[in-house]
C-alpha atoms as a PDB file:
ATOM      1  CA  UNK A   1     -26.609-107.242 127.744  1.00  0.00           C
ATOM      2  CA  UNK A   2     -27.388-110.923 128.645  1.00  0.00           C
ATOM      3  CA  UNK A   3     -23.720-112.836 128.446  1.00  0.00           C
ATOM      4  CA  UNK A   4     -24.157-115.448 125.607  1.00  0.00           C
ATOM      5  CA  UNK A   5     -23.591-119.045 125.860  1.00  0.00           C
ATOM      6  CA  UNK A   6     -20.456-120.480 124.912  1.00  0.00           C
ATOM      7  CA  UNK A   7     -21.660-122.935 122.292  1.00  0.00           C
ATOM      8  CA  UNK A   8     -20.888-126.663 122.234  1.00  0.00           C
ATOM      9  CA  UNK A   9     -18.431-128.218 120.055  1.00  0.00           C
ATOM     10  CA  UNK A  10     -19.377-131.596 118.928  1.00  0.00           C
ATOM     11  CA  UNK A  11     -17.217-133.981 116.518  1.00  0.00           C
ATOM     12  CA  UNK A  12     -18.606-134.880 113.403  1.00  0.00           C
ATOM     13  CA  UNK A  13     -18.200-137.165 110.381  1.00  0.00           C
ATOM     14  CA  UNK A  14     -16.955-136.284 106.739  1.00  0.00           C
ATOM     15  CA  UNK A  15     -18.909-136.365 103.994  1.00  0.00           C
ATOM     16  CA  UNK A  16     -18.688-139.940 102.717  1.00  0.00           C
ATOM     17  CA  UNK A  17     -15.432-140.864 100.897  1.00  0.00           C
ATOM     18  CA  UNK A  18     -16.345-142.148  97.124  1.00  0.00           C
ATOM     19  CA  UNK A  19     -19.373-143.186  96.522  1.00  0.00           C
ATOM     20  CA  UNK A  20     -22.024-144.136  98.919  1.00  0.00           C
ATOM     21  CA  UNK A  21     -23.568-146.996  98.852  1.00  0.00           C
ATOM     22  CA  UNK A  22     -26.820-148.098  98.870  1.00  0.00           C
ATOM     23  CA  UNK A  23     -26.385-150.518 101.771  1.00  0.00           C
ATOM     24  CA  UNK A  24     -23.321-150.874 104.382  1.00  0.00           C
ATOM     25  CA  UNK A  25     -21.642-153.856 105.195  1.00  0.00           C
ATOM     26  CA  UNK A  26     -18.826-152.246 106.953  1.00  0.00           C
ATOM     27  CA  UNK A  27     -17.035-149.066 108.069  1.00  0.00           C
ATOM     28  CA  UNK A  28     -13.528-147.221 108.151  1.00  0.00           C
ATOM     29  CA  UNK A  29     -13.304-144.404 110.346  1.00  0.00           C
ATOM     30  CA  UNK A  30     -10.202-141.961 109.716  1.00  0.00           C
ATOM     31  CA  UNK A  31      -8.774-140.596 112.493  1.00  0.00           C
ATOM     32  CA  UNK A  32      -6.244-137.595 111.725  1.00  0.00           C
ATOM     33  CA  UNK A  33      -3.111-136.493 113.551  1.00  0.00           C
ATOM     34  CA  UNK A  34      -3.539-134.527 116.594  1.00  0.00           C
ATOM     35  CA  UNK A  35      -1.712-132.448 119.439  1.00  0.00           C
ATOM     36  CA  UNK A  36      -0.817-133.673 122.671  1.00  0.00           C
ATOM     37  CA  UNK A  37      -2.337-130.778 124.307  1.00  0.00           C
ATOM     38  CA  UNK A  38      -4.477-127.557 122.745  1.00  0.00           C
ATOM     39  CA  UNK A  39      -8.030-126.461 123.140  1.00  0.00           C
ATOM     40  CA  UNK A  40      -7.715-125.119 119.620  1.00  0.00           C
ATOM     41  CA  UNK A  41     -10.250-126.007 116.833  1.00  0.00           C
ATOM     42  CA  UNK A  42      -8.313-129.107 114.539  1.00  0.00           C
ATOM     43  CA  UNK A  43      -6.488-127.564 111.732  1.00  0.00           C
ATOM     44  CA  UNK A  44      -8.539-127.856 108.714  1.00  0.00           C
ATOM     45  CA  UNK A  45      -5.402-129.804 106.939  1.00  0.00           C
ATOM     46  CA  UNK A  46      -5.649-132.006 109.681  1.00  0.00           C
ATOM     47  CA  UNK A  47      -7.997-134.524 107.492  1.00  0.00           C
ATOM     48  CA  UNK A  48      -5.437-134.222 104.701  1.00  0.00           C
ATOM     49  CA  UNK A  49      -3.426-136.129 106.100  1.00  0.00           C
ATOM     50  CA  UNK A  50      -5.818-139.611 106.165  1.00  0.00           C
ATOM     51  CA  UNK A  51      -7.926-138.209 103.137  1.00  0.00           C
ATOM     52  CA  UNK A  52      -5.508-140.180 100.948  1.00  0.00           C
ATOM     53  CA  UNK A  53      -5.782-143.719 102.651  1.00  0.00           C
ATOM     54  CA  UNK A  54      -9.599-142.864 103.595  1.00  0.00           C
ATOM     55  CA  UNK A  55     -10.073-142.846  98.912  1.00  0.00           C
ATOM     56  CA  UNK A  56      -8.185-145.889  98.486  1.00  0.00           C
ATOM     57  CA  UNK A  57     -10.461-148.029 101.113  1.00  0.00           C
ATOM     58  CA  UNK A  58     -13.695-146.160  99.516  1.00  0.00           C
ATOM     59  CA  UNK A  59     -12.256-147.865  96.235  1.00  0.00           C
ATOM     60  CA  UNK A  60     -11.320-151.110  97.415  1.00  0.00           C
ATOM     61  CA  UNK A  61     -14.241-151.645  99.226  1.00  0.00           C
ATOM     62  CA  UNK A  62     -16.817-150.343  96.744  1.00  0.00           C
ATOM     63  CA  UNK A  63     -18.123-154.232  95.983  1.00  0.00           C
ATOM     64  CA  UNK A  64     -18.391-155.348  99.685  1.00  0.00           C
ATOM     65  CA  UNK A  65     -20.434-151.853 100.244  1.00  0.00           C
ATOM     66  CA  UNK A  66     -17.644-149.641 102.981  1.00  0.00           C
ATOM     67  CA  UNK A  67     -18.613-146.479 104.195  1.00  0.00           C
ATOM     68  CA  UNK A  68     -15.252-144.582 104.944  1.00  0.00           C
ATOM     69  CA  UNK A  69     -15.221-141.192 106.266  1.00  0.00           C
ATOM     70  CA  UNK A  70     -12.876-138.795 107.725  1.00  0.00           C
ATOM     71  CA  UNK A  71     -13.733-137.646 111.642  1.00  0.00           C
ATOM     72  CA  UNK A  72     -13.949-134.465 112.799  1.00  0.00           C
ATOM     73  CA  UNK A  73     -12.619-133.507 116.276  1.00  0.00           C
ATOM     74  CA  UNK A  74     -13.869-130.789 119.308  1.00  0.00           C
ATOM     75  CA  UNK A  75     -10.333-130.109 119.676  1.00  0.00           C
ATOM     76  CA  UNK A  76      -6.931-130.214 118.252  1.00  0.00           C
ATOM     77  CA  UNK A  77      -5.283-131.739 121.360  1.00  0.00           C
ATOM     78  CA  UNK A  78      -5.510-135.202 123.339  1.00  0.00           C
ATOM     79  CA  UNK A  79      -5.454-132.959 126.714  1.00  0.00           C
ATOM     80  CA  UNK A  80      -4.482-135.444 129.191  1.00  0.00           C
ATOM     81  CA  UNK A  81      -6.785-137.188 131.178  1.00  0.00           C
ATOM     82  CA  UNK A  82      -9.635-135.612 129.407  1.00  0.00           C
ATOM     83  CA  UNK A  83      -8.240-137.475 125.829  1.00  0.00           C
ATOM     84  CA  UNK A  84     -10.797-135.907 123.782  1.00  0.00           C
ATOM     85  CA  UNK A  85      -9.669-137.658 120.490  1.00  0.00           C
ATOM     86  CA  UNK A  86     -10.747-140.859 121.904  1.00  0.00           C
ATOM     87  CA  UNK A  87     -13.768-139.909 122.460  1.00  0.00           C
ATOM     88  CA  UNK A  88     -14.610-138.544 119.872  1.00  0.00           C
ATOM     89  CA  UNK A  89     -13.332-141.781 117.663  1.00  0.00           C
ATOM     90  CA  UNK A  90     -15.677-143.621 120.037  1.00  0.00           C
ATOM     91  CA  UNK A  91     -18.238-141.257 119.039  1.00  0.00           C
ATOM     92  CA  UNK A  92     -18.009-141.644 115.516  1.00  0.00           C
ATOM     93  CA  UNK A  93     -18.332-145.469 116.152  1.00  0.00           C
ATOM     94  CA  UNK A  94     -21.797-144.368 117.604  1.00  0.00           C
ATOM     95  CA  UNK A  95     -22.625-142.721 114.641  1.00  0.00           C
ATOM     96  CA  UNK A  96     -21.557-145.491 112.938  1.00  0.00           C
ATOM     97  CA  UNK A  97     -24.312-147.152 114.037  1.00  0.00           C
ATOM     98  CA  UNK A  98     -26.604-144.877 114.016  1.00  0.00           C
ATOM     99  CA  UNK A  99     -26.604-144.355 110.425  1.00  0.00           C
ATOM    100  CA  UNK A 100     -25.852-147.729 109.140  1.00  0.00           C
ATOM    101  CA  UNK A 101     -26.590-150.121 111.814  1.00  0.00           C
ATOM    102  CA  UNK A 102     -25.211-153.501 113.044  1.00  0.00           C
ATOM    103  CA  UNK A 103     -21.996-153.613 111.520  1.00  0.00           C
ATOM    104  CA  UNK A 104     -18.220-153.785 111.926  1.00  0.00           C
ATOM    105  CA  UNK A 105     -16.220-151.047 111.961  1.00  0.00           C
ATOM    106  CA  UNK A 106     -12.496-150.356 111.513  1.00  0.00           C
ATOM    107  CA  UNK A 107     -10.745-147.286 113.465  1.00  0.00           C
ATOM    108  CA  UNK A 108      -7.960-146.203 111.008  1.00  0.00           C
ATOM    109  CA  UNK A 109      -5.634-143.685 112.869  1.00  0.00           C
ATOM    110  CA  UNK A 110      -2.192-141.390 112.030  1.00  0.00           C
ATOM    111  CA  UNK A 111      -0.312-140.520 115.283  1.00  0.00           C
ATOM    112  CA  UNK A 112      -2.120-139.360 118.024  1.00  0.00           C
ATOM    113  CA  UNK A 113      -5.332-140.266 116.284  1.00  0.00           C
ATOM    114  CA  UNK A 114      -3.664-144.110 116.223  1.00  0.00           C
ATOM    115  CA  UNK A 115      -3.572-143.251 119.745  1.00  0.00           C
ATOM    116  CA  UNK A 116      -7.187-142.673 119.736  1.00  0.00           C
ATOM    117  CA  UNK A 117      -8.192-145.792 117.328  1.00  0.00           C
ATOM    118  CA  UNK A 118      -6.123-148.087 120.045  1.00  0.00           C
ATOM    119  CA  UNK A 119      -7.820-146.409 122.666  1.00  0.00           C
ATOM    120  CA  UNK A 120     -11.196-146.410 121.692  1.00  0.00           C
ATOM    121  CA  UNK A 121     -11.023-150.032 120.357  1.00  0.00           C
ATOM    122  CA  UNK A 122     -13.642-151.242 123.248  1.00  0.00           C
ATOM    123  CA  UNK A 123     -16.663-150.109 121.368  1.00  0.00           C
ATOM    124  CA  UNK A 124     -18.782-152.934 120.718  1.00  0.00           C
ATOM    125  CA  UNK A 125     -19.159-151.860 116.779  1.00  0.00           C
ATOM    126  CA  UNK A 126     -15.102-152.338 116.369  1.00  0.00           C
ATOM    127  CA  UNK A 127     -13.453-155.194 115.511  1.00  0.00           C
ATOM    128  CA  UNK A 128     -10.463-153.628 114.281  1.00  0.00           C
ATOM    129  CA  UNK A 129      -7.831-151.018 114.721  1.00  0.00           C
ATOM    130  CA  UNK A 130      -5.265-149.843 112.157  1.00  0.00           C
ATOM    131  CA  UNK A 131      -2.791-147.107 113.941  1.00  0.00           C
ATOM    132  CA  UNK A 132      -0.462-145.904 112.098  1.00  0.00           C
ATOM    133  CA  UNK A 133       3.168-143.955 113.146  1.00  0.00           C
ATOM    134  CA  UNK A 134       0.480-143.832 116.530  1.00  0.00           C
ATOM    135  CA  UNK A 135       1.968-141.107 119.243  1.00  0.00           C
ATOM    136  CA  UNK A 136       2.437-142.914 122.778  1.00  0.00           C
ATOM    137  CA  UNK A 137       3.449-141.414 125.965  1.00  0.00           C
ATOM    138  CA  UNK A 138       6.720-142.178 127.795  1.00  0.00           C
ATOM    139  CA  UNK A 139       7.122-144.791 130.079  1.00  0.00           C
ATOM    140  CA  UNK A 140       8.677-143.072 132.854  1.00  0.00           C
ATOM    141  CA  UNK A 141       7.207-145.700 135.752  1.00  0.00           C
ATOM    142  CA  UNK A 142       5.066-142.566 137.869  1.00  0.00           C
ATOM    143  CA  UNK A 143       1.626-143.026 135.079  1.00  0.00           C
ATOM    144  CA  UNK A 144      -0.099-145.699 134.486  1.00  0.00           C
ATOM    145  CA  UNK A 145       0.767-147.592 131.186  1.00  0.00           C
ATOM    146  CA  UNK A 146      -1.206-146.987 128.295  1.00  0.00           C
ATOM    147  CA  UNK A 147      -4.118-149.377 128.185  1.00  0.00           C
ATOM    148  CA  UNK A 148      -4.364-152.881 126.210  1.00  0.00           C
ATOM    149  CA  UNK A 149      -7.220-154.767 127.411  1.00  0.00           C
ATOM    150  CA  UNK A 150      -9.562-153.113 125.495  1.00  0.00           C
ATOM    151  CA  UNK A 151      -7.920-154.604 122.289  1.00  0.00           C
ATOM    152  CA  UNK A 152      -8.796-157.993 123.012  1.00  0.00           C
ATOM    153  CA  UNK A 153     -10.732-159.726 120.265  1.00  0.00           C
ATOM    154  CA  UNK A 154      -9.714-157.542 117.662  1.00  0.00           C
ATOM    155  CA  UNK A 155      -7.336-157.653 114.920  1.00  0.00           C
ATOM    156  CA  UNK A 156      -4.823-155.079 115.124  1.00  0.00           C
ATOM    157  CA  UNK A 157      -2.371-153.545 113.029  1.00  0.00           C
ATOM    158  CA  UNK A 158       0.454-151.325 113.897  1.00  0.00           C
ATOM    159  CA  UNK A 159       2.781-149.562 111.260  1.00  0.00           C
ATOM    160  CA  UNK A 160       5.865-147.696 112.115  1.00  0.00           C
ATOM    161  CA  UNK A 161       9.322-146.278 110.457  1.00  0.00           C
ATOM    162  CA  UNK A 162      12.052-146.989 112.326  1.00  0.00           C
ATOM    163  CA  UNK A 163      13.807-143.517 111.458  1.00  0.00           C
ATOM    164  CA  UNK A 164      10.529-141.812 113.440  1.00  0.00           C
ATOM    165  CA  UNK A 165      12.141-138.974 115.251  1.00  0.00           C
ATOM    166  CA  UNK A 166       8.217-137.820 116.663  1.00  0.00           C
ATOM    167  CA  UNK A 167       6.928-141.197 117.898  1.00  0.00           C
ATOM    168  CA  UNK A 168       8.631-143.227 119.215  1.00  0.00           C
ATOM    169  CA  UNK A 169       8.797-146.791 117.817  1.00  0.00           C
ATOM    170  CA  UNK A 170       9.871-148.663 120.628  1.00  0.00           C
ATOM    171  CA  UNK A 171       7.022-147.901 122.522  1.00  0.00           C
ATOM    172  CA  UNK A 172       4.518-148.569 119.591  1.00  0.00           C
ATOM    173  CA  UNK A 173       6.506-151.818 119.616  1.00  0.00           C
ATOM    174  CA  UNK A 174       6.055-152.556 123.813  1.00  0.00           C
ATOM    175  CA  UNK A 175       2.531-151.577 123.356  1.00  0.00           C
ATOM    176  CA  UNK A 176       2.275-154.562 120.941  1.00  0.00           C
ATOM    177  CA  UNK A 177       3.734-157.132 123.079  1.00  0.00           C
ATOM    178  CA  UNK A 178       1.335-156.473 125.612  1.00  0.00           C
ATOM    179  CA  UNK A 179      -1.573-156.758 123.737  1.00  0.00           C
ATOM    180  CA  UNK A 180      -0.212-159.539 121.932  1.00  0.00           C
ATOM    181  CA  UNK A 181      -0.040-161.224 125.500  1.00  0.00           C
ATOM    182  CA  UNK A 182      -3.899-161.642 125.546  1.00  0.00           C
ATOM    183  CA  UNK A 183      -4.916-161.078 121.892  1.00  0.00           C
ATOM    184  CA  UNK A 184      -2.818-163.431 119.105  1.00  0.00           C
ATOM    185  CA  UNK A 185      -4.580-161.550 115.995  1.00  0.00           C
ATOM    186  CA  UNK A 186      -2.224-158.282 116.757  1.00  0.00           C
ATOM    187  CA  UNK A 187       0.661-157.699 114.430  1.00  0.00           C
ATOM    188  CA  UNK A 188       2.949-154.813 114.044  1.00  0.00           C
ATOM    189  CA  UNK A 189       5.261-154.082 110.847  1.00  0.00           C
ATOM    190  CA  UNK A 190       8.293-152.086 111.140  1.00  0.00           C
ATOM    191  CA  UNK A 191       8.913-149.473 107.481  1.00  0.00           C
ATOM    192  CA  UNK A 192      13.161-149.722 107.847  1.00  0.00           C
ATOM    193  CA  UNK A 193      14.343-145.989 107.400  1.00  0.00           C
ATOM    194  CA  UNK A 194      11.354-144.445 106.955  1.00  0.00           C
ATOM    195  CA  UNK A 195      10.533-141.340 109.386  1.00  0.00           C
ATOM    196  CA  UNK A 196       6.784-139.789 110.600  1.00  0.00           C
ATOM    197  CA  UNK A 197       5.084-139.635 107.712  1.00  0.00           C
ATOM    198  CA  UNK A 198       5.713-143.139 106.504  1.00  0.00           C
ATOM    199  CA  UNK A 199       6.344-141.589 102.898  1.00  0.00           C
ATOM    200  CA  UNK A 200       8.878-143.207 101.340  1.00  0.00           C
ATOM    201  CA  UNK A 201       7.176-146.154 100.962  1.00  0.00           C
ATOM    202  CA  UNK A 202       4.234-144.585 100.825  1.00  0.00           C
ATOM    203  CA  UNK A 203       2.610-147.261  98.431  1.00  0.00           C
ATOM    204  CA  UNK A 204       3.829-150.214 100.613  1.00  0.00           C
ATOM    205  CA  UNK A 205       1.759-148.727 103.613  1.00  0.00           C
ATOM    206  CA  UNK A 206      -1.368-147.590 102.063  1.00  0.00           C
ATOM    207  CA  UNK A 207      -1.483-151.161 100.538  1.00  0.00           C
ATOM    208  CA  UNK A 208      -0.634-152.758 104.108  1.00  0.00           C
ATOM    209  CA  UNK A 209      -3.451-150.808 105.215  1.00  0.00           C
ATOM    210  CA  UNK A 210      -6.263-151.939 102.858  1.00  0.00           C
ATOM    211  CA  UNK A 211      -5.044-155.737 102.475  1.00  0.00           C
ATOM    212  CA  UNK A 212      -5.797-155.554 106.443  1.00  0.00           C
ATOM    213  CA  UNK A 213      -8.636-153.136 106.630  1.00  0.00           C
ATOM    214  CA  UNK A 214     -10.786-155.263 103.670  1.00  0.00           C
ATOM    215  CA  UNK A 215      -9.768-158.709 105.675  1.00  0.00           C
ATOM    216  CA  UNK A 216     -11.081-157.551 108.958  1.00  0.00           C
ATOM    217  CA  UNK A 217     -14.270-155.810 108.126  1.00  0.00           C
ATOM    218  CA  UNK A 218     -14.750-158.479 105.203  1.00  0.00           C
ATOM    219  CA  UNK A 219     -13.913-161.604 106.072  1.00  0.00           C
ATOM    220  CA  UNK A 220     -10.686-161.640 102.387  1.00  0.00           C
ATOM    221  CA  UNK A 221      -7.722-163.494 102.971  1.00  0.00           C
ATOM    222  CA  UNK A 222      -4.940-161.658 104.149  1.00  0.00           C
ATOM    223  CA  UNK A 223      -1.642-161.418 102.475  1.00  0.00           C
ATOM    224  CA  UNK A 224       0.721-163.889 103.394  1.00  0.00           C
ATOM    225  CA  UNK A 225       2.654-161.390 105.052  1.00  0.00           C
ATOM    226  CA  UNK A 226      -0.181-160.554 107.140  1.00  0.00           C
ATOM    227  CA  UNK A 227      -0.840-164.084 107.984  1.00  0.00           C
ATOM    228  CA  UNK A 228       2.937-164.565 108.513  1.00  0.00           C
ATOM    229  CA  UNK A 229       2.868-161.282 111.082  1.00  0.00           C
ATOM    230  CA  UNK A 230      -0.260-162.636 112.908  1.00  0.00           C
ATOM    231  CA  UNK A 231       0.979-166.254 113.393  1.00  0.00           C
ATOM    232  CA  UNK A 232       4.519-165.339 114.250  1.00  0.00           C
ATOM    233  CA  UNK A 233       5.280-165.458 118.542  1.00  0.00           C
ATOM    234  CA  UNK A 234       6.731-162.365 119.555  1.00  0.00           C
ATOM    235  CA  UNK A 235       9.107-160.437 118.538  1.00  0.00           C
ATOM    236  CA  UNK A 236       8.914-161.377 115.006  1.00  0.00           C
ATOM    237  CA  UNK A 237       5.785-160.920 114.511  1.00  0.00           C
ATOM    238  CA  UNK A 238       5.607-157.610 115.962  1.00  0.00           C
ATOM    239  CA  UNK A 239       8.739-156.239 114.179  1.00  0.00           C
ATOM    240  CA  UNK A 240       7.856-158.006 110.711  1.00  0.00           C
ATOM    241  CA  UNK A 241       9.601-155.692 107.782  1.00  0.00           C
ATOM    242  CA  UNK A 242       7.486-154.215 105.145  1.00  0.00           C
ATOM    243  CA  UNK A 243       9.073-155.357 102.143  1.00  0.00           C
ATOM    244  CA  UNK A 244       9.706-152.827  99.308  1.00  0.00           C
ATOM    245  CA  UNK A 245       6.890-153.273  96.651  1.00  0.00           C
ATOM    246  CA  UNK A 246       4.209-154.666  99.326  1.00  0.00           C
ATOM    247  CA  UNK A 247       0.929-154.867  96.865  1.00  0.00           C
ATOM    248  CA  UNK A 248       2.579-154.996  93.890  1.00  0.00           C
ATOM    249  CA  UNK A 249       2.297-158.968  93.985  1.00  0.00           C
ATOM    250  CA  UNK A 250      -0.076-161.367  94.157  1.00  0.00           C
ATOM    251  CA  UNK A 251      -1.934-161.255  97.817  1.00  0.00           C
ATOM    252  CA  UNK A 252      -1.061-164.829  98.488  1.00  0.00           C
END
């Protein structure tokens, strides 16, 4: 019996988050949490995870027309020098334009896929990269440090508790004052006490999140905070507290 082929595994997009629009004006790409290493099919709860953020964007970008969907990985794991999630988030920027054309598109990642959205920030179709708690490797001097130069001309956003026992925040932090080095519209904000999952103050980082996800694709104002974070010289603009109740108050 002829041995059959081992098929394929290709990434893929979710089903569009809300409702779709008519026309697109702009796109947020979720990128789940991954493995550092497994040639495992993702975890089907692995989308749960952004699903949350991915709704709120569909609704706060419903009159400027945003697409938002979830991706879909080949694998579960980054795997080293292969660092499949990155592709694949560079990928779905493809698709991106493939179904929607010529417009700007916003890599939204959770841990090692905020590892991909940083990484894969060089497509042309980006101009911004959210990445939240994102999983970094050690500095140990022996590999190369983890790239910055493709984040230059975006805007970037980093979000990370400082209590984060999985990934690290200083280097989340050093990654951020590199780029900042040749890109000024990078800004990181530091969630005191809060671990991984950036849950207890949930609400302040899923608001972070869309004030700066509808202000890059869009062109709106963003928060004062934001603006504060963006314009501040390092380090205090890269380790800018998220104040408790971030969204409740007026943007400006």
């Amino acid at each position: 019996m002829a041995q059959q082929a081992t098929p394929v595994r290709t990434a893929r997009l979710g089903r569009t988050l809300g409702s779709e629009p008519a026309t697109v004006n702009g796109v947020a790409l979720l990128l789940p949490n991954g493995e550092e290493s497994s040639a495992r099919r993702p975890s089907p709860l692995a989308a749960v995870s952004v699903r949350g953020l991915g709704r709120r964007l569909a609704r706060a970008g419903r009159d400027q027309h945003l697409a938002t969907h979830v991706v879909h990985y080949r694998y579960r794991g980054w795997n080293g020098d292969e660092a499949h999630l990155a592709h694949d988030a560079a990928w779905a920027a493809d698709e991106a334009v493939r179904r929607y054309g010529d417009v700007p598109v916003c890599l939204v990642g959770l841990g090692m896929g905020g590892r991909a959205a940083l990484r894969a920030a060089d497509h042309a179709a980006v101009n911004s990269v959210v990445a939240l708690a994102p999983w970094l490797p050690e500095e140990n001097g022996t590999a190369p440090a983890e790239p910055v130069k493709q984040l230059a001309g975006r805007h970037v956003l980093i979000v990370h508790g400082t209590n984060d026992a999985r990934t690290d925040p200083e280097l989340s932090f050093r990654l951020a004052a590199r780029a900042k080095k040749a890109n000024r519209e990078v800004c990181r904000f530091e969630v005191h006490a809060d671990g991984h999952g950036l849950n207890q103050y949930r609400d302040e980082v899923l608001a972070l999140a869309e004030d700066f996800v509808m202000g890059a694709l869009f062109g709106r104002g963003f928060s004062r905070p934001v603006q504060d974070a963006l314009a501040a010289p390092p380090p205090l603009g890269l380790r800018m507290p998220l104040a408790a109740g971030f969204g409740t108050t007026l943007r400006h």
